[in-house]
PDB file of N, CA and C in Angstrom:
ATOM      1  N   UNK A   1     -94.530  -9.830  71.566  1.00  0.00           N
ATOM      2  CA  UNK A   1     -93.705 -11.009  71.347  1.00  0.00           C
ATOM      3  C   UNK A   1     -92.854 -10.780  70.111  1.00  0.00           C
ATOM      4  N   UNK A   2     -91.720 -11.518  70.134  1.00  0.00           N
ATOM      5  CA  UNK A   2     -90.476 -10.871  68.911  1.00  0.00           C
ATOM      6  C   UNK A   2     -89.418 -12.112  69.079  1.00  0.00           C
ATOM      7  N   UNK A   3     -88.549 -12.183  68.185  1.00  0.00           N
ATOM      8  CA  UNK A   3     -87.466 -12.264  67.690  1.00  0.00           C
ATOM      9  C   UNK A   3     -86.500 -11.178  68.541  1.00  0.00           C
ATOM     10  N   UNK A   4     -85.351 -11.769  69.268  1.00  0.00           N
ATOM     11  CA  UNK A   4     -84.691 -10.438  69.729  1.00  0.00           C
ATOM     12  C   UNK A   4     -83.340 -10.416  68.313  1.00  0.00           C
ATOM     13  N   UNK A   5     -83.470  -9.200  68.039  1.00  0.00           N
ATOM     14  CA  UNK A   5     -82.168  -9.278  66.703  1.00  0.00           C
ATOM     15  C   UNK A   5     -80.518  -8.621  67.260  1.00  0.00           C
ATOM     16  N   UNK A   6     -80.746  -7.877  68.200  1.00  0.00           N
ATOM     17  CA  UNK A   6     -79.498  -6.724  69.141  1.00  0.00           C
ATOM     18  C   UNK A   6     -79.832  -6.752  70.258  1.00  0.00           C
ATOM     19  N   UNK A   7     -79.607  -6.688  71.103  1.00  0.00           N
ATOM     20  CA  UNK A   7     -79.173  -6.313  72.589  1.00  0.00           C
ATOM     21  C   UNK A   7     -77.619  -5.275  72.796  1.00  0.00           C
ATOM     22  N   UNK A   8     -77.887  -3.845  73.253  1.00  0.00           N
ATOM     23  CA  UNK A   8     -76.703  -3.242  73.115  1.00  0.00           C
ATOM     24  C   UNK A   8     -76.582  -2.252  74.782  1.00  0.00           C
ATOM     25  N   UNK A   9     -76.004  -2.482  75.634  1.00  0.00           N
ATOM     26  CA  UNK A   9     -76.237  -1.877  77.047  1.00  0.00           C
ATOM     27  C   UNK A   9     -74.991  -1.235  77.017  1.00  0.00           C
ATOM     28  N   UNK A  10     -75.671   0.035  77.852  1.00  0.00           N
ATOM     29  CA  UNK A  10     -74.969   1.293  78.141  1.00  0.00           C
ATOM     30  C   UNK A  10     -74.688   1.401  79.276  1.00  0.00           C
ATOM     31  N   UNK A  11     -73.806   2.176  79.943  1.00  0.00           N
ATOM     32  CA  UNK A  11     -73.657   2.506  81.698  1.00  0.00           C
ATOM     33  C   UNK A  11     -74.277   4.440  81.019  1.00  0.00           C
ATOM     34  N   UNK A  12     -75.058   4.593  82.088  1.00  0.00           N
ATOM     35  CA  UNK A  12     -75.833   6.173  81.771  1.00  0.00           C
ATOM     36  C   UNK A  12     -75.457   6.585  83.314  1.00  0.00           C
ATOM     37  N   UNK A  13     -75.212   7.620  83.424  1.00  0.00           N
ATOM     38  CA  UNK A  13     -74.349   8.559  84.485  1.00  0.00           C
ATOM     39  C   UNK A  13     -75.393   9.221  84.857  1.00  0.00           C
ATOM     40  N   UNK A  14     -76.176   9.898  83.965  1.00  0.00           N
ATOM     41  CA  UNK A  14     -77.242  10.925  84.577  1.00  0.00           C
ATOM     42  C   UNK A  14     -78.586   9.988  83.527  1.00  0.00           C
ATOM     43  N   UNK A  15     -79.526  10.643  84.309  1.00  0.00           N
ATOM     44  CA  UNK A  15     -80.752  10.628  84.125  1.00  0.00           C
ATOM     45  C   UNK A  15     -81.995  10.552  85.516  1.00  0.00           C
ATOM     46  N   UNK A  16     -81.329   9.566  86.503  1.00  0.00           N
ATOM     47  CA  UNK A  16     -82.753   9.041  87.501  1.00  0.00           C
ATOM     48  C   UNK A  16     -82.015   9.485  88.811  1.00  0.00           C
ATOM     49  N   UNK A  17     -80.562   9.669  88.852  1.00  0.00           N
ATOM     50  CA  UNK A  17     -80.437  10.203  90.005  1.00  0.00           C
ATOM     51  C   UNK A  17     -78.991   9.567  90.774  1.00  0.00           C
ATOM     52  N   UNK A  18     -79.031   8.310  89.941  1.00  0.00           N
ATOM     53  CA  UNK A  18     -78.149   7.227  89.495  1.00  0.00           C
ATOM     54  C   UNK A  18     -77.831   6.239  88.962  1.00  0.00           C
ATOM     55  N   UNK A  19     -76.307   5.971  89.042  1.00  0.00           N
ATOM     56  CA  UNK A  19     -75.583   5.361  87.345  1.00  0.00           C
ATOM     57  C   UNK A  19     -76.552   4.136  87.457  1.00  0.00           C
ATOM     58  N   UNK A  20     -77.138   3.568  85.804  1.00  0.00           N
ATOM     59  CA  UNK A  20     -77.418   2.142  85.669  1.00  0.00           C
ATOM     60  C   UNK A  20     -77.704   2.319  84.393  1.00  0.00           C
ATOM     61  N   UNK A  21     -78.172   0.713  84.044  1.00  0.00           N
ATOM     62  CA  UNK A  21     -77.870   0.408  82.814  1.00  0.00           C
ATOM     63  C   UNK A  21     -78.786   0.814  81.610  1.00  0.00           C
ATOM     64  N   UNK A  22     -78.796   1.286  80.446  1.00  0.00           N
ATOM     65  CA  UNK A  22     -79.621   1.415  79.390  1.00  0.00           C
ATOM     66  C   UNK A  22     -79.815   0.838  78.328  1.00  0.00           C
ATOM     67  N   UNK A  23     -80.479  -0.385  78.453  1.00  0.00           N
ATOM     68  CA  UNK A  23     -80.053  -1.669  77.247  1.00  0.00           C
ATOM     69  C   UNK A  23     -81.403  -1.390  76.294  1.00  0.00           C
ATOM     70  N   UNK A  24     -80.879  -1.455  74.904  1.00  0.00           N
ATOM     71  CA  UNK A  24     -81.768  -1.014  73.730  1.00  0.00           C
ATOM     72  C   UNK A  24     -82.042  -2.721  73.336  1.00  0.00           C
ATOM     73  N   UNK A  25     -82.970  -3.275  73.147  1.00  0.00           N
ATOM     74  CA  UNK A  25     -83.298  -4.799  72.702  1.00  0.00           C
ATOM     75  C   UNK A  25     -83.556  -4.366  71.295  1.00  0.00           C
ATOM     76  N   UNK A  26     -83.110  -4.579  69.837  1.00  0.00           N
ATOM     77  CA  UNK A  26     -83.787  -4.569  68.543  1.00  0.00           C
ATOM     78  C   UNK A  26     -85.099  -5.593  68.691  1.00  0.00           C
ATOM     79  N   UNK A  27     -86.093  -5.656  68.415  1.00  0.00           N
ATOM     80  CA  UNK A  27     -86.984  -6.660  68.563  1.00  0.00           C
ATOM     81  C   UNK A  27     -87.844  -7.024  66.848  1.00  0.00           C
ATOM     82  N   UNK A  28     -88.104  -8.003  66.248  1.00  0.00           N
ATOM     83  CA  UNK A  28     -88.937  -8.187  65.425  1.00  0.00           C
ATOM     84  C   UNK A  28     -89.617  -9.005  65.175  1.00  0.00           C
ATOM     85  N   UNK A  29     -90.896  -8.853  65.064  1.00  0.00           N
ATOM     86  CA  UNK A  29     -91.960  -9.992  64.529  1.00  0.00           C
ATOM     87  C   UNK A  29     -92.781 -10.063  63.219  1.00  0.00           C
ATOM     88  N   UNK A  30     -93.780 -10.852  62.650  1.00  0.00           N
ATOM     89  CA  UNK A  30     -94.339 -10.475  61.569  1.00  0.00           C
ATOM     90  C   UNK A  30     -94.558  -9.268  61.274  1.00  0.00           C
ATOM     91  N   UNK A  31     -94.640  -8.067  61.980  1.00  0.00           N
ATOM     92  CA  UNK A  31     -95.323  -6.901  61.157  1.00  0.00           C
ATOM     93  C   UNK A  31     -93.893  -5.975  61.335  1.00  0.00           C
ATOM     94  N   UNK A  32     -92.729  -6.221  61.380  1.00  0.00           N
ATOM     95  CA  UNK A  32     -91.760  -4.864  61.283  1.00  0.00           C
ATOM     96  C   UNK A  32     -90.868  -5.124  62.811  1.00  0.00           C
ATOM     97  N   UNK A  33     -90.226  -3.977  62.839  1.00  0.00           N
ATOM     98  CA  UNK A  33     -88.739  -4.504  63.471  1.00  0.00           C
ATOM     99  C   UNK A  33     -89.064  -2.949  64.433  1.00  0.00           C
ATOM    100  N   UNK A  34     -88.421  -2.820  65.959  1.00  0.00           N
ATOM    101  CA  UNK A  34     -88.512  -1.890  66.934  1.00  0.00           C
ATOM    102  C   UNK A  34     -87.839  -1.806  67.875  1.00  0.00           C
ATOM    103  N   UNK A  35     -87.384  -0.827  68.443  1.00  0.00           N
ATOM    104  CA  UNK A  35     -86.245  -0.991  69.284  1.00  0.00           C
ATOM    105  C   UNK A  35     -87.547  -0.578  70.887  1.00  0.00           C
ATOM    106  N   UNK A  36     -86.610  -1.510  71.403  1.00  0.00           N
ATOM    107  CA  UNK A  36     -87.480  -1.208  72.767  1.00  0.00           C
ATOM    108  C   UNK A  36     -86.298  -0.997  74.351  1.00  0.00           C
ATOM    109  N   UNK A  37     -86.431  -0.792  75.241  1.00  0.00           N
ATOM    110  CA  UNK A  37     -85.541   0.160  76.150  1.00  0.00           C
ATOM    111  C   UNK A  37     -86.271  -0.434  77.531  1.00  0.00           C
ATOM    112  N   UNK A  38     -84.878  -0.804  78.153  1.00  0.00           N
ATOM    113  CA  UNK A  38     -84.878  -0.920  79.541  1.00  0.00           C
ATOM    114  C   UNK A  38     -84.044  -0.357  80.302  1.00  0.00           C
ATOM    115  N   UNK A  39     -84.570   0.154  81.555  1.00  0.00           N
ATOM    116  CA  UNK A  39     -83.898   1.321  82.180  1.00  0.00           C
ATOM    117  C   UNK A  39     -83.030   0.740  83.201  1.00  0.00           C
ATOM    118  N   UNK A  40     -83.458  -0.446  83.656  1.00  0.00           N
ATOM    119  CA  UNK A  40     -82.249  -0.916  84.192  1.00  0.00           C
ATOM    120  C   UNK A  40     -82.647  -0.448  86.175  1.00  0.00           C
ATOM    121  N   UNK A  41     -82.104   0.018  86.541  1.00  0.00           N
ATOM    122  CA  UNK A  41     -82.265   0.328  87.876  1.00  0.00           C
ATOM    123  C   UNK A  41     -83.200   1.387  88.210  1.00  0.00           C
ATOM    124  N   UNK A  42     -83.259   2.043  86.846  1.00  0.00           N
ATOM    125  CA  UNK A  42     -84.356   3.226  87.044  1.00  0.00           C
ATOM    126  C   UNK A  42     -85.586   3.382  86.179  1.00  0.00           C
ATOM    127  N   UNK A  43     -85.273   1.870  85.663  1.00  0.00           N
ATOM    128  CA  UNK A  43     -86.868   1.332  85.023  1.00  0.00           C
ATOM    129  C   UNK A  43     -87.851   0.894  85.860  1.00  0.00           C
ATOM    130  N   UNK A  44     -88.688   0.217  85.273  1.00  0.00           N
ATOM    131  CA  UNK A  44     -89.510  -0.581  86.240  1.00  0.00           C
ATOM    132  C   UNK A  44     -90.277  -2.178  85.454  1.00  0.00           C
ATOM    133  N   UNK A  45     -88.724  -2.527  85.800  1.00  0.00           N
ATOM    134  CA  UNK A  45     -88.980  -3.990  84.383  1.00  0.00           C
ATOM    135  C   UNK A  45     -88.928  -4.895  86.289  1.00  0.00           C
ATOM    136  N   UNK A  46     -90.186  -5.222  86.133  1.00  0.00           N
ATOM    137  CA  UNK A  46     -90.157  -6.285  87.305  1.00  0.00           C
ATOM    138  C   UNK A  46     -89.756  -7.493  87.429  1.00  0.00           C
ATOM    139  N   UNK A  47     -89.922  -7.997  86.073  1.00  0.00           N
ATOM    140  CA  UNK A  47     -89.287  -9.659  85.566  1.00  0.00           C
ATOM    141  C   UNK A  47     -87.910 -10.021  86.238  1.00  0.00           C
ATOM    142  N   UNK A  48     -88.156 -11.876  86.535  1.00  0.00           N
ATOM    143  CA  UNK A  48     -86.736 -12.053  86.951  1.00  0.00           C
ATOM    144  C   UNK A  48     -86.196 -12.017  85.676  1.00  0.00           C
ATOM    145  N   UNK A  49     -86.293 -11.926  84.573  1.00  0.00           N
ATOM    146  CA  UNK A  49     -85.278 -12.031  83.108  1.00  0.00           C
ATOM    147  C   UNK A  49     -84.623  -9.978  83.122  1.00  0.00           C
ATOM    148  N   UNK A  50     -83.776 -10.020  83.058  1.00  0.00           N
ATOM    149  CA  UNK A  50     -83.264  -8.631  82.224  1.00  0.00           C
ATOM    150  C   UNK A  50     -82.543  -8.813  81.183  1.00  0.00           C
ATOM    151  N   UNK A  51     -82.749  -7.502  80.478  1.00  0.00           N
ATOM    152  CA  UNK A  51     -82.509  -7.210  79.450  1.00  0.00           C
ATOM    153  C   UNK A  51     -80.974  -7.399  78.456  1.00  0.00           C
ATOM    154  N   UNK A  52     -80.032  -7.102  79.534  1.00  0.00           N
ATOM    155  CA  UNK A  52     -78.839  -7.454  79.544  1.00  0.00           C
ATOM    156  C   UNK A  52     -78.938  -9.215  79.192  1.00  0.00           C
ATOM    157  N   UNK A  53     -79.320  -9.784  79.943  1.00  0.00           N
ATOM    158  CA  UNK A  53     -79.697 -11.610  79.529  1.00  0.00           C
ATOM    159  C   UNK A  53     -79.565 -11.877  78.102  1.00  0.00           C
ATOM    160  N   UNK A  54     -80.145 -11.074  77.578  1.00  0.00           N
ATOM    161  CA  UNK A  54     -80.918 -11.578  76.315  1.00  0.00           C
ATOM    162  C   UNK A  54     -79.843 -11.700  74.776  1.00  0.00           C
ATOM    163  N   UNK A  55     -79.669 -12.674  74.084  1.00  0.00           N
ATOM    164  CA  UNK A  55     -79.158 -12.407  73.131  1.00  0.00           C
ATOM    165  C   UNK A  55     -79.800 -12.634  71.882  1.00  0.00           C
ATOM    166  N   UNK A  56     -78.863 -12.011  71.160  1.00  0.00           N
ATOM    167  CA  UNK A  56     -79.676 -12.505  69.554  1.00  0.00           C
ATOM    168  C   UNK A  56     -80.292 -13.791  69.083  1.00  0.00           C
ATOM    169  N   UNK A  57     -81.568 -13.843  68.586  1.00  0.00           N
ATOM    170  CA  UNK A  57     -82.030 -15.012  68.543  1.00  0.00           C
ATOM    171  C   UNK A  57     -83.275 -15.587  69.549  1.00  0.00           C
ATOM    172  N   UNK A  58     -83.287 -14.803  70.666  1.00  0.00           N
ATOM    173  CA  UNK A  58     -83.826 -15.472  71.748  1.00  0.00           C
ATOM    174  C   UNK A  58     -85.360 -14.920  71.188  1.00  0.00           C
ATOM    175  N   UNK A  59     -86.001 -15.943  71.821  1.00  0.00           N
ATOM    176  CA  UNK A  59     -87.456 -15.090  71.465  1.00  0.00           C
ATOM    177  C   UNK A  59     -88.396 -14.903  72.608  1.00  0.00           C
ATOM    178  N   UNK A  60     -89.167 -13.418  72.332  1.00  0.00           N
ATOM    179  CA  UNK A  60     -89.514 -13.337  74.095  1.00  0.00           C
ATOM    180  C   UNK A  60     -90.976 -12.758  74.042  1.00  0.00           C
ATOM    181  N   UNK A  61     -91.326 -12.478  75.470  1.00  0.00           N
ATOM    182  CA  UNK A  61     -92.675 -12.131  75.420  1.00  0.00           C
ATOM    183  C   UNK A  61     -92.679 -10.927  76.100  1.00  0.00           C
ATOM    184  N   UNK A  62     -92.798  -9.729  75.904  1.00  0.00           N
ATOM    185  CA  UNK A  62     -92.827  -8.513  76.370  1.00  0.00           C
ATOM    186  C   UNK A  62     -94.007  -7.556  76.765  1.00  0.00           C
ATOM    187  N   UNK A  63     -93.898  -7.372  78.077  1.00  0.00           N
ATOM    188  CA  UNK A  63     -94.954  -6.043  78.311  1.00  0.00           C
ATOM    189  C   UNK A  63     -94.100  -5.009  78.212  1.00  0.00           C
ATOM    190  N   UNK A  64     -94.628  -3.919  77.853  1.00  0.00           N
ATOM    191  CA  UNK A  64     -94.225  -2.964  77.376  1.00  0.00           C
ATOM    192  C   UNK A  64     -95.205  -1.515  77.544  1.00  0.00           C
ATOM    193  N   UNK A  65     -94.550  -0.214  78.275  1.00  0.00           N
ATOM    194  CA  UNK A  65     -95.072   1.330  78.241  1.00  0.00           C
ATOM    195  C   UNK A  65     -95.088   1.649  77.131  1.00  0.00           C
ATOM    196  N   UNK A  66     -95.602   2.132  76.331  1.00  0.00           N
ATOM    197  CA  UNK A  66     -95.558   3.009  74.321  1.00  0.00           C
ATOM    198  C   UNK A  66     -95.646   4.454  75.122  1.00  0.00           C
ATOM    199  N   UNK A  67     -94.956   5.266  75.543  1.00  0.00           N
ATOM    200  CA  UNK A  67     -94.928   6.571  75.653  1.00  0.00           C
ATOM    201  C   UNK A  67     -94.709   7.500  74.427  1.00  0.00           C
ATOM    202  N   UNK A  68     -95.353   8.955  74.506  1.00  0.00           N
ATOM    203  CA  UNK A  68     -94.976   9.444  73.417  1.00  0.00           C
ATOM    204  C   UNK A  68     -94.253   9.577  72.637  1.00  0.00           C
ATOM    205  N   UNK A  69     -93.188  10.189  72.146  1.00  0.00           N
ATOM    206  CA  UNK A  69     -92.386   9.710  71.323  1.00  0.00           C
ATOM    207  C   UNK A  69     -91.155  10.829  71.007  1.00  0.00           C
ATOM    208  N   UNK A  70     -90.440  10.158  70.113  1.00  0.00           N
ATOM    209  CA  UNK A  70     -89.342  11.388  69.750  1.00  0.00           C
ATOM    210  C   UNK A  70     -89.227  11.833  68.602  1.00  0.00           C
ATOM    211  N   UNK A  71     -89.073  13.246  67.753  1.00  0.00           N
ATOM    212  CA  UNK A  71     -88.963  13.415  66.277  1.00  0.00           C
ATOM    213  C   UNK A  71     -88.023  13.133  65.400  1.00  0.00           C
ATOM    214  N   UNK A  72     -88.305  12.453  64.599  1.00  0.00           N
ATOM    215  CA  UNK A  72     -87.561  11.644  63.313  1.00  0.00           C
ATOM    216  C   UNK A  72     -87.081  12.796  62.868  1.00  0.00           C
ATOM    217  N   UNK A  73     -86.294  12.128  61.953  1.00  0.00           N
ATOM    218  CA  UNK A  73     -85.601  13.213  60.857  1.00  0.00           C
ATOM    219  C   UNK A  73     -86.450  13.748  59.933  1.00  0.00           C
ATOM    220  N   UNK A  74     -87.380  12.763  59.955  1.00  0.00           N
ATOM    221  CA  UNK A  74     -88.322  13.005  58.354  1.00  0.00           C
ATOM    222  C   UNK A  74     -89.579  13.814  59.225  1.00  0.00           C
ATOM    223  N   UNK A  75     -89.623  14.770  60.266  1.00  0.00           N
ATOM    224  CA  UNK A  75     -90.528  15.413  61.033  1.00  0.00           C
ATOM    225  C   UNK A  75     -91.822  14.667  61.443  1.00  0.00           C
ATOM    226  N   UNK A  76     -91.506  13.265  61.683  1.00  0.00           N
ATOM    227  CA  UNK A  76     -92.546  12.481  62.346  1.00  0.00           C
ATOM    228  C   UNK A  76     -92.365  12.327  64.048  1.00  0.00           C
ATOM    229  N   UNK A  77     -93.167  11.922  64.364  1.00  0.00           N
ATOM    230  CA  UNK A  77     -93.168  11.096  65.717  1.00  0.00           C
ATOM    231  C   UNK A  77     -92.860   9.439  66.288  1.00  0.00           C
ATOM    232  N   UNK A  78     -91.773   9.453  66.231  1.00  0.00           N
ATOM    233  CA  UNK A  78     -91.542   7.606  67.316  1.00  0.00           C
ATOM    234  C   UNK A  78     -92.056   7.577  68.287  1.00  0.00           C
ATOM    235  N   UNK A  79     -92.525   6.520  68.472  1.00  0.00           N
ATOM    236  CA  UNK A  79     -93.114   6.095  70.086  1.00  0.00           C
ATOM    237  C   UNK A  79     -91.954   5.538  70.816  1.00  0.00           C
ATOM    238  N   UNK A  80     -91.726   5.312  71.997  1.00  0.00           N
ATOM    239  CA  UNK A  80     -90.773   4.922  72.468  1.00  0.00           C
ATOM    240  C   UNK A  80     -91.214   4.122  73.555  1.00  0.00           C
ATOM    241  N   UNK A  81     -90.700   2.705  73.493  1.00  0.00           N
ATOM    242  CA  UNK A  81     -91.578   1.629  74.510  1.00  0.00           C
ATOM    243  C   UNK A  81     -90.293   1.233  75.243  1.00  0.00           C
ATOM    244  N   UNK A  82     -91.048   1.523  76.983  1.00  0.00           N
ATOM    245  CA  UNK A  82     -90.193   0.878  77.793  1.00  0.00           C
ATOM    246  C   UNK A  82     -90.333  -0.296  78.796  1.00  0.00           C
ATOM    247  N   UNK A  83     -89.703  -1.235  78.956  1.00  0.00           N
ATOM    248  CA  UNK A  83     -89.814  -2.742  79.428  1.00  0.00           C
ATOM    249  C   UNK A  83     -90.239  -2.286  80.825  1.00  0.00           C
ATOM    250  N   UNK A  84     -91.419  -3.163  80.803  1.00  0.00           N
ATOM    251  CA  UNK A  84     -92.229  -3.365  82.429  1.00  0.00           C
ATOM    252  C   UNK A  84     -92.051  -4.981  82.639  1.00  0.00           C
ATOM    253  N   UNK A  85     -92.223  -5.860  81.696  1.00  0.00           N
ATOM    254  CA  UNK A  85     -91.671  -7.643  81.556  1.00  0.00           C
ATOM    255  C   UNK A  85     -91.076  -8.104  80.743  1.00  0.00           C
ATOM    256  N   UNK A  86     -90.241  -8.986  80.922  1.00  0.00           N
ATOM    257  CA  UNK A  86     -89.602 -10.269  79.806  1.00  0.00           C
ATOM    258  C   UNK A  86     -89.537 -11.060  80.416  1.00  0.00           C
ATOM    259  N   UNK A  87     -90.333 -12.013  79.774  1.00  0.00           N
ATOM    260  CA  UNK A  87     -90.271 -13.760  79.473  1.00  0.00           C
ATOM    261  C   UNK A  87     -89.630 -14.221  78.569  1.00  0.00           C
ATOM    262  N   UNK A  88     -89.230 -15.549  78.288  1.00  0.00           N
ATOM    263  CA  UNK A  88     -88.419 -16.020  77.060  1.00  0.00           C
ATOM    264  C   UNK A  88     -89.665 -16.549  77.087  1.00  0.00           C
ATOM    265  N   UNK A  89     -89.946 -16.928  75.371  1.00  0.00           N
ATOM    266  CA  UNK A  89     -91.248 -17.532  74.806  1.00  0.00           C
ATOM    267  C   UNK A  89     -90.482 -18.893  75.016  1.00  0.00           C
ATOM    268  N   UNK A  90     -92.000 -19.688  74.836  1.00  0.00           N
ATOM    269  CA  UNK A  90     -91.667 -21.327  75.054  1.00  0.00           C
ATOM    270  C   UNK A  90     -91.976 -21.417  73.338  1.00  0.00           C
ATOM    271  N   UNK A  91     -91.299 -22.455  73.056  1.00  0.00           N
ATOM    272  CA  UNK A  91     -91.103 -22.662  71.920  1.00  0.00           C
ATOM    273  C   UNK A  91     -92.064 -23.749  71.596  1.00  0.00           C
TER     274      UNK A  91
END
């Protein structure tokens, strides 16, 4: 669950076989701020909400994949989480 702070969608040409969308959500809650990723046609975000929907401000409830990750600059590891649900939180 988060604060959405960005929503920024891409058209991606390659990756799954075909074109769709790659929307990065900034997300933050009490413990720190994370970018999280929906694949769009070649995700597997089942929710009627997508990602594209969402704007700054909104606050939501997310399931989420944590797959391994990618290397930082500073020679660490990111995890990289990709949208399986979104709900908008009830307030």
């Amino acid at each position: 669950a988060g604060t959405v702070r960005a929503v920024e969608t891409q058209l991606m040409t390659r990756g799954c076989g075909k074109h769709h969308e790659l929307t990065v959500i900034s997300l933050e809650d009490e413990s720190g701020a994370m970018d999280v990723f929906d694949r769009g046609a070649c995700g597997r975000n089942t929710s009627p909400v997508r990602a594209p929907m969402l704007t700054a401000g909104d606050h939501v409830d997310l399931l989420v994949q944590v797959v391994g990750g990618t290397k930082t600059d500073e020679s660490e590891v990111s995890p990289e989480a990709f949208v399986l649900w979104i709900d908008r939180a009830q307030e």
